[in-house]
Protein backbone atom coordinates (compact mmCIF):
# COMPACT_ATOMS: atom_id res chain seq x y z
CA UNK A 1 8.28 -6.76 -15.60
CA UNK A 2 5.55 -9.53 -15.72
CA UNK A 3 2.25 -9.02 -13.13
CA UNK A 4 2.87 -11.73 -11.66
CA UNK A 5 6.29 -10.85 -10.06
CA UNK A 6 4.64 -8.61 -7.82
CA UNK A 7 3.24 -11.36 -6.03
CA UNK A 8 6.08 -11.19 -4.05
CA UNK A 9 4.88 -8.26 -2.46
CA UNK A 10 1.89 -9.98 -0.61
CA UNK A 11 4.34 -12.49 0.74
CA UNK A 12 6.85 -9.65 1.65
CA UNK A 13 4.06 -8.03 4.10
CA UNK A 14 2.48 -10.95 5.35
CA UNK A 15 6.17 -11.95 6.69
CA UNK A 16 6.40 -8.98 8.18
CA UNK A 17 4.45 -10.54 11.25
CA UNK A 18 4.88 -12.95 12.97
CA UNK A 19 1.88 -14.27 15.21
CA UNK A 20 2.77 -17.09 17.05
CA UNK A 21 5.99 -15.55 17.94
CA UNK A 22 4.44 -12.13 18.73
CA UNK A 23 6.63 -10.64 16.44
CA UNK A 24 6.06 -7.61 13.80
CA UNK A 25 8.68 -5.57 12.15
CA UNK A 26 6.69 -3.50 10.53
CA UNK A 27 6.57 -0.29 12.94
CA UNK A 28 7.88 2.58 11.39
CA UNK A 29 7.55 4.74 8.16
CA UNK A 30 11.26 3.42 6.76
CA UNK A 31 9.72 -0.56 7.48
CA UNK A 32 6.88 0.33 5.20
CA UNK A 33 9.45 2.30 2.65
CA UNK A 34 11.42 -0.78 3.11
CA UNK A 35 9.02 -3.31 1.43
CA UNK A 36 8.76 -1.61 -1.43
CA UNK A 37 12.18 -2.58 -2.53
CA UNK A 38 13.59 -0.62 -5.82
CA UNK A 39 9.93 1.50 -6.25
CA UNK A 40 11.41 4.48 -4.45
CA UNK A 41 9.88 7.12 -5.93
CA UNK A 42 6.57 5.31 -4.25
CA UNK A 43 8.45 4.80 -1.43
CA UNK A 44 9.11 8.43 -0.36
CA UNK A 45 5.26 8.96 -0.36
CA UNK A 46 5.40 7.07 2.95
CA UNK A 47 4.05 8.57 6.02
CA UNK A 48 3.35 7.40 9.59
CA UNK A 49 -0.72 7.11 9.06
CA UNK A 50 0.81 4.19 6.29
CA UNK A 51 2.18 2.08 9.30
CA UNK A 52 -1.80 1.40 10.55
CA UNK A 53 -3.05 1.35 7.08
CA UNK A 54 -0.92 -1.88 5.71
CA UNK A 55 -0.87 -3.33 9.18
CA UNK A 56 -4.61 -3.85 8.38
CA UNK A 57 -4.01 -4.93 4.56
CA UNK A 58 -1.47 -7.62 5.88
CA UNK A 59 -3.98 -8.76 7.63
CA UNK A 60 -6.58 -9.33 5.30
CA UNK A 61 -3.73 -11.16 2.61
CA UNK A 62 -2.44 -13.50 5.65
CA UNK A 63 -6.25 -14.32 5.46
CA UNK A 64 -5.96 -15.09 1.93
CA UNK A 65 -3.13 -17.47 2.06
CA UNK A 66 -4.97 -19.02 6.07
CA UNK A 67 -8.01 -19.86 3.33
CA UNK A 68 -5.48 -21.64 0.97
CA UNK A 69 -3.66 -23.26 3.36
CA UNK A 70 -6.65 -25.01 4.17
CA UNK A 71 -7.99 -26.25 1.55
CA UNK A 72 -10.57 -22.95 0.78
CA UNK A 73 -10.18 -21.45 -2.46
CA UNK A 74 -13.51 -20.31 -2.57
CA UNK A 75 -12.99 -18.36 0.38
CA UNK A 76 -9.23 -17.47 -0.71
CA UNK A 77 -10.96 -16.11 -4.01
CA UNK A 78 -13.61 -14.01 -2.54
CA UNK A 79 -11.09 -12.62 0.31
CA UNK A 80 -8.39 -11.53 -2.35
CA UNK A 81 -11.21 -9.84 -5.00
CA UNK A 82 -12.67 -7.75 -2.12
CA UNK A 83 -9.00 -6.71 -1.88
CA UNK A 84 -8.76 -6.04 -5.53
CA UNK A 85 -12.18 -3.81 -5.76
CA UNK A 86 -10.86 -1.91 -2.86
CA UNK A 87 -7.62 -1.46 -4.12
CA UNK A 88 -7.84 -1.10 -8.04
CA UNK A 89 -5.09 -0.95 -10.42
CA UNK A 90 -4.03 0.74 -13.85
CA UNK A 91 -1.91 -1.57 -15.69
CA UNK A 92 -0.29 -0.11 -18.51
CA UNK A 93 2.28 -1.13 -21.14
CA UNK A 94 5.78 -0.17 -20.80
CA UNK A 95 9.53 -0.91 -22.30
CA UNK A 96 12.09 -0.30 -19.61
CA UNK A 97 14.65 -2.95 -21.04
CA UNK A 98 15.36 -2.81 -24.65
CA UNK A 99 15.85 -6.48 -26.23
CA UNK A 100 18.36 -6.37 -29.76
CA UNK A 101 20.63 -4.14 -30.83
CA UNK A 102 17.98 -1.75 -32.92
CA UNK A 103 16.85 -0.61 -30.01
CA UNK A 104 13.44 -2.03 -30.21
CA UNK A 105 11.39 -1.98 -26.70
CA UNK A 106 11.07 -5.11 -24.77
CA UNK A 107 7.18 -4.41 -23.95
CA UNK A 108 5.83 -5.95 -21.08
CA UNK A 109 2.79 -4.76 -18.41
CA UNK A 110 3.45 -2.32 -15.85
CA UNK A 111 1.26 -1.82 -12.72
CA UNK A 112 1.13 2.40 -13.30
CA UNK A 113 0.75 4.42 -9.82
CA UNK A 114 -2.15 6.47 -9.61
CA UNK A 115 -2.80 5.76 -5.75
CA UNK A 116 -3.70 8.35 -3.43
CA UNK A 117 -1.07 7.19 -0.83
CA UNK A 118 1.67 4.79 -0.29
CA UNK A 119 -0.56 1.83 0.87
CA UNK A 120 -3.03 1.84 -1.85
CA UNK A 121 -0.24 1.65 -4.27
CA UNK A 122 1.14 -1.47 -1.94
CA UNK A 123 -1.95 -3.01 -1.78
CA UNK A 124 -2.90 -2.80 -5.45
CA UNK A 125 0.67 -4.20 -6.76
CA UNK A 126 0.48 -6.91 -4.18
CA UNK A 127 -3.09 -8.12 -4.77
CA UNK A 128 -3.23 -7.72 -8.26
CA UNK A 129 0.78 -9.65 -8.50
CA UNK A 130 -1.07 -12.33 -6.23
CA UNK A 131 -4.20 -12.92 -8.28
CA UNK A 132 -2.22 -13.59 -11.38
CA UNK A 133 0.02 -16.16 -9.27
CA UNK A 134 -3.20 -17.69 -8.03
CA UNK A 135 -4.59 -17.59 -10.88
CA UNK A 136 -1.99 -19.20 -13.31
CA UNK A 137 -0.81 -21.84 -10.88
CA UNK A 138 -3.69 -22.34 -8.69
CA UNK A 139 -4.57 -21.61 -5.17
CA UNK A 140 -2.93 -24.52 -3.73
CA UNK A 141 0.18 -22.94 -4.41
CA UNK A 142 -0.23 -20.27 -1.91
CA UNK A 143 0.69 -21.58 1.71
CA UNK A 144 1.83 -21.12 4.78
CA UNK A 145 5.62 -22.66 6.37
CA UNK A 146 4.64 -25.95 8.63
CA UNK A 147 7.68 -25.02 10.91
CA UNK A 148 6.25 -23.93 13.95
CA UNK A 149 6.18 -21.46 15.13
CA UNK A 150 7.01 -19.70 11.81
CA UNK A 151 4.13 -19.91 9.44
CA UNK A 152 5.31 -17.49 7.41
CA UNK A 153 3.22 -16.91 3.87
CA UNK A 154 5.46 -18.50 0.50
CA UNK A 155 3.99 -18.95 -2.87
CA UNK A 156 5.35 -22.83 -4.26
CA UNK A 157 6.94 -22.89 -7.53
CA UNK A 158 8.33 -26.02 -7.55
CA UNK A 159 7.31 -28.64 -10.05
CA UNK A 160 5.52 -30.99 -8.48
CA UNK A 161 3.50 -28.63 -5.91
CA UNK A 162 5.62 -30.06 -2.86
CA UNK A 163 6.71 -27.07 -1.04
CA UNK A 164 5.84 -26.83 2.54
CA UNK A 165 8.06 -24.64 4.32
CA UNK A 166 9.36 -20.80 3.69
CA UNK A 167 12.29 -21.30 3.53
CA UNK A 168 15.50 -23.78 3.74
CA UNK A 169 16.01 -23.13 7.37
CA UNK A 170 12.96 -23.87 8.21
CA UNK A 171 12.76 -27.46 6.28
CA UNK A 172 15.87 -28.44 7.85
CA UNK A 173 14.46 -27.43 11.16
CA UNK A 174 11.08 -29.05 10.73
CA UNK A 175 13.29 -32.17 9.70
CA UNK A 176 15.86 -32.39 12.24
CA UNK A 177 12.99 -32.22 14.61
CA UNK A 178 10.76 -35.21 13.27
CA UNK A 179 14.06 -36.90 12.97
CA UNK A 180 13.90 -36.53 16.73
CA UNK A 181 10.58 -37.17 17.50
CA UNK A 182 10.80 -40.99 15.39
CA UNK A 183 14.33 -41.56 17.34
CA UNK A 184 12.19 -40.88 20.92
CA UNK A 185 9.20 -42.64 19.82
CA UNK A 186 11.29 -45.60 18.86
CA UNK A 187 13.64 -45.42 21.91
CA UNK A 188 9.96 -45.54 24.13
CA UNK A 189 9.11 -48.53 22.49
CA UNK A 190 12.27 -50.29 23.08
CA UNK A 191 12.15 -49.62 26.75
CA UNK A 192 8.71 -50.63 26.68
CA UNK A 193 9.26 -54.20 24.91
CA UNK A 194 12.27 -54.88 27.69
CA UNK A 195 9.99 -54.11 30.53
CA UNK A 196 7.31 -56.21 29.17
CA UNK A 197 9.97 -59.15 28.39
CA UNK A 198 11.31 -58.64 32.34
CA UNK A 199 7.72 -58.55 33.14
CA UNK A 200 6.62 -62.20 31.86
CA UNK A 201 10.12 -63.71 32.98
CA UNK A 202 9.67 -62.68 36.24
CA UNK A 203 6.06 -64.17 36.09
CA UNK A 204 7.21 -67.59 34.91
CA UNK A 205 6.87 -70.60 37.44
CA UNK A 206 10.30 -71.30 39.65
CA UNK A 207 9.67 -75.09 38.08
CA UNK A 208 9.63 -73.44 35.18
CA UNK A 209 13.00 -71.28 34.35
């Protein structure tokens, strides 16, 4: 499994909030056991003191992705290394998947768990998955959805670094209502031209019309 597909991980626990709709899922111990997807040996490890601890990690990597989003990879940068040196990791080499039919491993880097509890382990695999994302496509591919009020964190992939929203849904929204918006705006103006045209017939001269 490549570093950088842990990435994911960030993005999963950022989402897990909501702030402009005042929403957060991520209130009990089988939410946090949740995120962690197939790792559920980690998972177990979950208690209720893990519920406060990533609460404040997702904060600090929807920080990360707010610094992007605007433009600040410096800031992005420093936020998501702070992370890292709190949060260390020990990659190590490993061959899961075997790749012909001698058997010979398909070796690849693993993030090994060493953590003391469930969140460090989280935090580690998601900053660390994150930095090499950042890293080998750049920080302007971290961002956050311009649906409001979604703003939920994605990492672009596409080819021509044009993502802008999370998700399908939320393009089509976003669409559908700018579609809108040009419809009213040129609706307004059509009113407005007929008034004006009533306006400077009804101020012509009698001697006039």
């Amino acid at each position: 499994m490549e570093l950088a597909y842990y990435s994911d991980y960030a993005v999963r626990l950022v989402n897990t909030e909501q702030p402009e709709r005042g929403s957060d899922s991520l209130t009990t111990v089988e939410a946090v056991r949740e995120l962690f997807g197939p790792a559920q040996q980690v998972a177990r490890r979950a208690t209720d003191s893990d519920v406060t601890r990533l609460r404040t990690v997702r904060a600090r990597l929807r920080a990360v992705f707010e610094a992007a989003d605007t433009g600040d990879e410096v800031l992005a940068v420093d936020l998501l290394n702070a992370l890292m040196m709190e949060f260390p990791v020990s990659p190590q080499i490993s061959g899961h998947e075997y790749r012909d039919d001698d058997g010979r491993p398909d070796w690849h880097m693993h993030i090994a768990d060493h953590a003391a509890n469930a969140t460090a382990s989280y935090a580690a695999t998601a900053c660390m998955g994150l930095a090499f994302h950042l890293t080998e496509l750049g920080v302007d591919r971290l961002g956050l959805c311009e649906a409001r009020p979604c703003r939920n964190a994605y990492l672009d992939t596409s080819t021509n670094r044009s993502r802008r929203y999370c998700s399908d849904r939320c393009a089509t929204r976003a669409n559908v209502a700018a579609y809108r918006a040009r419809k009213r705006l040129e609706s307004e103006r059509s009113a407005l031209t007929g008034r004006t045209a009533e306006t400077a017939q009804d101020s012509t001269p009698a001697t006039e019309r």
